[in-house]
Protein backbone atom coordinates (compact mmCIF):
# COMPACT_ATOMS: atom_id res chain seq x y z
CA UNK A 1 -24.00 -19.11 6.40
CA UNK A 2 -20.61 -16.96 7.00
CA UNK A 3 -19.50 -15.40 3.91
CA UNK A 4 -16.23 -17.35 2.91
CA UNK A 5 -15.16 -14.15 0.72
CA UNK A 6 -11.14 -13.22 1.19
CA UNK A 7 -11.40 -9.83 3.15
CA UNK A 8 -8.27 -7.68 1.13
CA UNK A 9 -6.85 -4.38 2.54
CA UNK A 10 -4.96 -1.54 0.12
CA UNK A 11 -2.83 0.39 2.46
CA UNK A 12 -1.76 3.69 0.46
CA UNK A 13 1.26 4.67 2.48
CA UNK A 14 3.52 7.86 1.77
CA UNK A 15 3.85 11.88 2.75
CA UNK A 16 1.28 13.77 1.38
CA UNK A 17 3.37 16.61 1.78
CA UNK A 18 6.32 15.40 -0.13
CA UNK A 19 5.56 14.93 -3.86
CA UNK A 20 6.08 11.51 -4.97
CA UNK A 21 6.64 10.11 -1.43
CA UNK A 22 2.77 10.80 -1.40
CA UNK A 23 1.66 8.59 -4.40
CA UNK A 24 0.16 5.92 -2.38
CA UNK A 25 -1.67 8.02 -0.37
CA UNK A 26 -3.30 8.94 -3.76
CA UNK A 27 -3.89 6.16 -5.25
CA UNK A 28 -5.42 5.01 -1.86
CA UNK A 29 -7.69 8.36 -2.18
CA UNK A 30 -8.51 7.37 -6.10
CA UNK A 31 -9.64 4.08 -5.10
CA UNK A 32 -12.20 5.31 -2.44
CA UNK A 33 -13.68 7.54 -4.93
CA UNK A 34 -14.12 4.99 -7.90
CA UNK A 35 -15.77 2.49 -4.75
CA UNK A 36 -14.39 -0.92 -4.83
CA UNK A 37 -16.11 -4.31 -4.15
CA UNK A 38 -17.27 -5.95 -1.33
CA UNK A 39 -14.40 -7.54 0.90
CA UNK A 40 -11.79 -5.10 -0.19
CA UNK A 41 -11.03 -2.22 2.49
CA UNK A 42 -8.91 0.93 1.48
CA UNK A 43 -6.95 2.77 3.75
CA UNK A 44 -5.57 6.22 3.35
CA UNK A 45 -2.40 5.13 6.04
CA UNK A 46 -0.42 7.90 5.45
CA UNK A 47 2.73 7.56 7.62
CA UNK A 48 0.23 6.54 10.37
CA UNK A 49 1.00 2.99 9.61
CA UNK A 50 -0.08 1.51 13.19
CA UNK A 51 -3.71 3.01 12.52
CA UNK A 52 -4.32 0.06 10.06
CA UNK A 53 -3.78 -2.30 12.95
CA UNK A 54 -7.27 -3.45 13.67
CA UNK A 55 -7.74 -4.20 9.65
CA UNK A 56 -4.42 -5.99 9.36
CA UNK A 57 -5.32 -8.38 12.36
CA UNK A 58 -8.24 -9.58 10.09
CA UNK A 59 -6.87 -9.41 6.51
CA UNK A 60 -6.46 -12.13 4.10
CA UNK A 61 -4.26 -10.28 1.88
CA UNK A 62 -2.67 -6.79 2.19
CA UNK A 63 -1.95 -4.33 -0.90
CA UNK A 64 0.88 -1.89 -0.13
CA UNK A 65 0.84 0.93 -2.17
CA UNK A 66 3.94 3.16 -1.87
CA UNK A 67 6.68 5.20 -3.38
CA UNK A 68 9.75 2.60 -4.13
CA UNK A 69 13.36 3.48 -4.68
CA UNK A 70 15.05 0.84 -6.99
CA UNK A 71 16.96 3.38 -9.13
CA UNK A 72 15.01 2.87 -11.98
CA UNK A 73 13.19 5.16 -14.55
CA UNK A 74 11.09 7.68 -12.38
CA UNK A 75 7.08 6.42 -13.11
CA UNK A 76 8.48 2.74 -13.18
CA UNK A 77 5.65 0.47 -11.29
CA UNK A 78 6.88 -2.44 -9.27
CA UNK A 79 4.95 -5.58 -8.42
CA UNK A 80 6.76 -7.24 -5.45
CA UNK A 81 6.29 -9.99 -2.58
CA UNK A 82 6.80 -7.80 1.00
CA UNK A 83 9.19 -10.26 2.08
CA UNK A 84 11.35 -9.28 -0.88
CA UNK A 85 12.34 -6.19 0.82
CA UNK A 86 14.47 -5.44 3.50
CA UNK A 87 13.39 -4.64 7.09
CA UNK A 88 15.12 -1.89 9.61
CA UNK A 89 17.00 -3.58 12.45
CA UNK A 90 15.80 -0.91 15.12
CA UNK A 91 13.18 1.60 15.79
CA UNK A 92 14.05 5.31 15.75
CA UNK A 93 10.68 6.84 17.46
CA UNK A 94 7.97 5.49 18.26
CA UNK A 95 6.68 6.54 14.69
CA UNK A 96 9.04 4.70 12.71
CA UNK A 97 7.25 1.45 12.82
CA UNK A 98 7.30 -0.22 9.92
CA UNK A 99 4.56 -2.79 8.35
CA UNK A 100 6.83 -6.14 9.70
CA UNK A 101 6.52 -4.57 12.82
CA UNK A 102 2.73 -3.40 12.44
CA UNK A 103 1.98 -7.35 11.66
CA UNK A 104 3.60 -8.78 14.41
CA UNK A 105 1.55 -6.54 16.67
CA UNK A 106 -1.65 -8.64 15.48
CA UNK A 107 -0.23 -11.42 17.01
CA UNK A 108 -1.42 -13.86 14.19
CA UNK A 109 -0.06 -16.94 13.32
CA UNK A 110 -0.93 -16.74 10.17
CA UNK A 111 -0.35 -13.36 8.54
CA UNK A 112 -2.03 -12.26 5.93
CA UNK A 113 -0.14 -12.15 2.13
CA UNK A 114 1.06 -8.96 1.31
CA UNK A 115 1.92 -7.80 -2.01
CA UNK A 116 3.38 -4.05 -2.22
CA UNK A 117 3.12 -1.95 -5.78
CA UNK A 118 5.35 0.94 -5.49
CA UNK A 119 6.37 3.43 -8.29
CA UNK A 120 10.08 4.84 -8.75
CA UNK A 121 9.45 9.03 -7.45
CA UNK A 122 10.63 11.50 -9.30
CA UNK A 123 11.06 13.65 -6.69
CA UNK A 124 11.36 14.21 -2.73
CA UNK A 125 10.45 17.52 -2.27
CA UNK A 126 7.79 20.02 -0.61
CA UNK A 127 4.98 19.44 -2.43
CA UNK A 128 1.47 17.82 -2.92
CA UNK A 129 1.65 17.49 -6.26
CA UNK A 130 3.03 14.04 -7.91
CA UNK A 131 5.66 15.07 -10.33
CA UNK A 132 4.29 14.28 -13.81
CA UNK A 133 6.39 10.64 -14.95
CA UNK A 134 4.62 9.15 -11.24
CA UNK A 135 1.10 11.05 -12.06
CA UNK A 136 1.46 8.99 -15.61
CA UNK A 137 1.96 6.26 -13.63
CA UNK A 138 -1.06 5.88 -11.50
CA UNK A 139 -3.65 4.64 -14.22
CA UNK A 140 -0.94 1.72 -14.23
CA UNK A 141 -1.06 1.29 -10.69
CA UNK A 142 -4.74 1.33 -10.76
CA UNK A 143 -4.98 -1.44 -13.54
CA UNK A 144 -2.74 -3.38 -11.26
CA UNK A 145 -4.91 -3.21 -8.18
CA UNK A 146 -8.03 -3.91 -10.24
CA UNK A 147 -6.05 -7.31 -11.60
CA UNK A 148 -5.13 -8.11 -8.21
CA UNK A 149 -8.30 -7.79 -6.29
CA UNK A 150 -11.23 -8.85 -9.35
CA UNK A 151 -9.89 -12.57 -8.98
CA UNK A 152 -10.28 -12.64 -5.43
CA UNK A 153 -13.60 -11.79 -5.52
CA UNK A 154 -15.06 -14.63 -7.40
CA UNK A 155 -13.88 -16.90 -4.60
């Protein structure tokens, strides 16, 4: 009998190396380490976005974790649909793909849902450190994910 469990994906995207660009990339790592139930996948992505191809062409839903400017208080954690954001018109190297791009690579006709959770950065700097309003922020973040994924995993 084929398990008819919804296979989810967290993608923690962001810089490492530049402070609060980074935050998904952490949250991505803190999620590894707590373990999370079967059917969800976690991905430390990076800015290596086209390495999550072969998950994407097989996910249900998609989490995108990221650092999102919206001009808001610095720590401030969005919930938002991916097709609520805008997508670049062209492609400036061959590493600025972006996830609409990443998606269409699959070639399914029926893409997976994708939610993204970002958090307003602080700062854009040199650094691997989150700046301490986004490092508040990631228990938040966390909570969210957990909400997200525990319902799906009853199905």
């Amino acid at each position: 009998m084929k398990d008819q469990r919804e296979k989810t994906l967290i993608l923690g995207l962001g810089n490492l190396l530049l402070c609060d660009e980074g935050v998904g990339v952490h949250v991505a790592r803190a999620l590894m380490n707590a373990g999370c139930p079967e059917g969800v996948t976690v991905l430390d992505i990076g800015t290596a976005i086209l390495d999550a191809l072969p998950e994407l062409a097989s996910a249900d839903r998609v989490i995108v974790v990221d650092a999102v400017k919206a001009d808001e208080e610095p720590g401030s954690v969005y919930r938002m649909p991916f097709d609520a954001f805008l997508r670049p018109t062209c492609i400036a190297s061959m590493h600025g793909f972006d996830l609409s791009r990443v998606l269409a690579l699959t070639g399914r006709k029926d893409p997976p849902e994708v939610m993204v959770i970002g958090v307003e950065p602080a700062r854009i700097e040199w650094s691997m450190d989150l700046s301490p309003q986004v490092a508040a922020a990631v228990p938040a973040v966390l909570a969210l994910i957990w909400d997200e994924i525990k319902p799906h995993q009853t199905q």
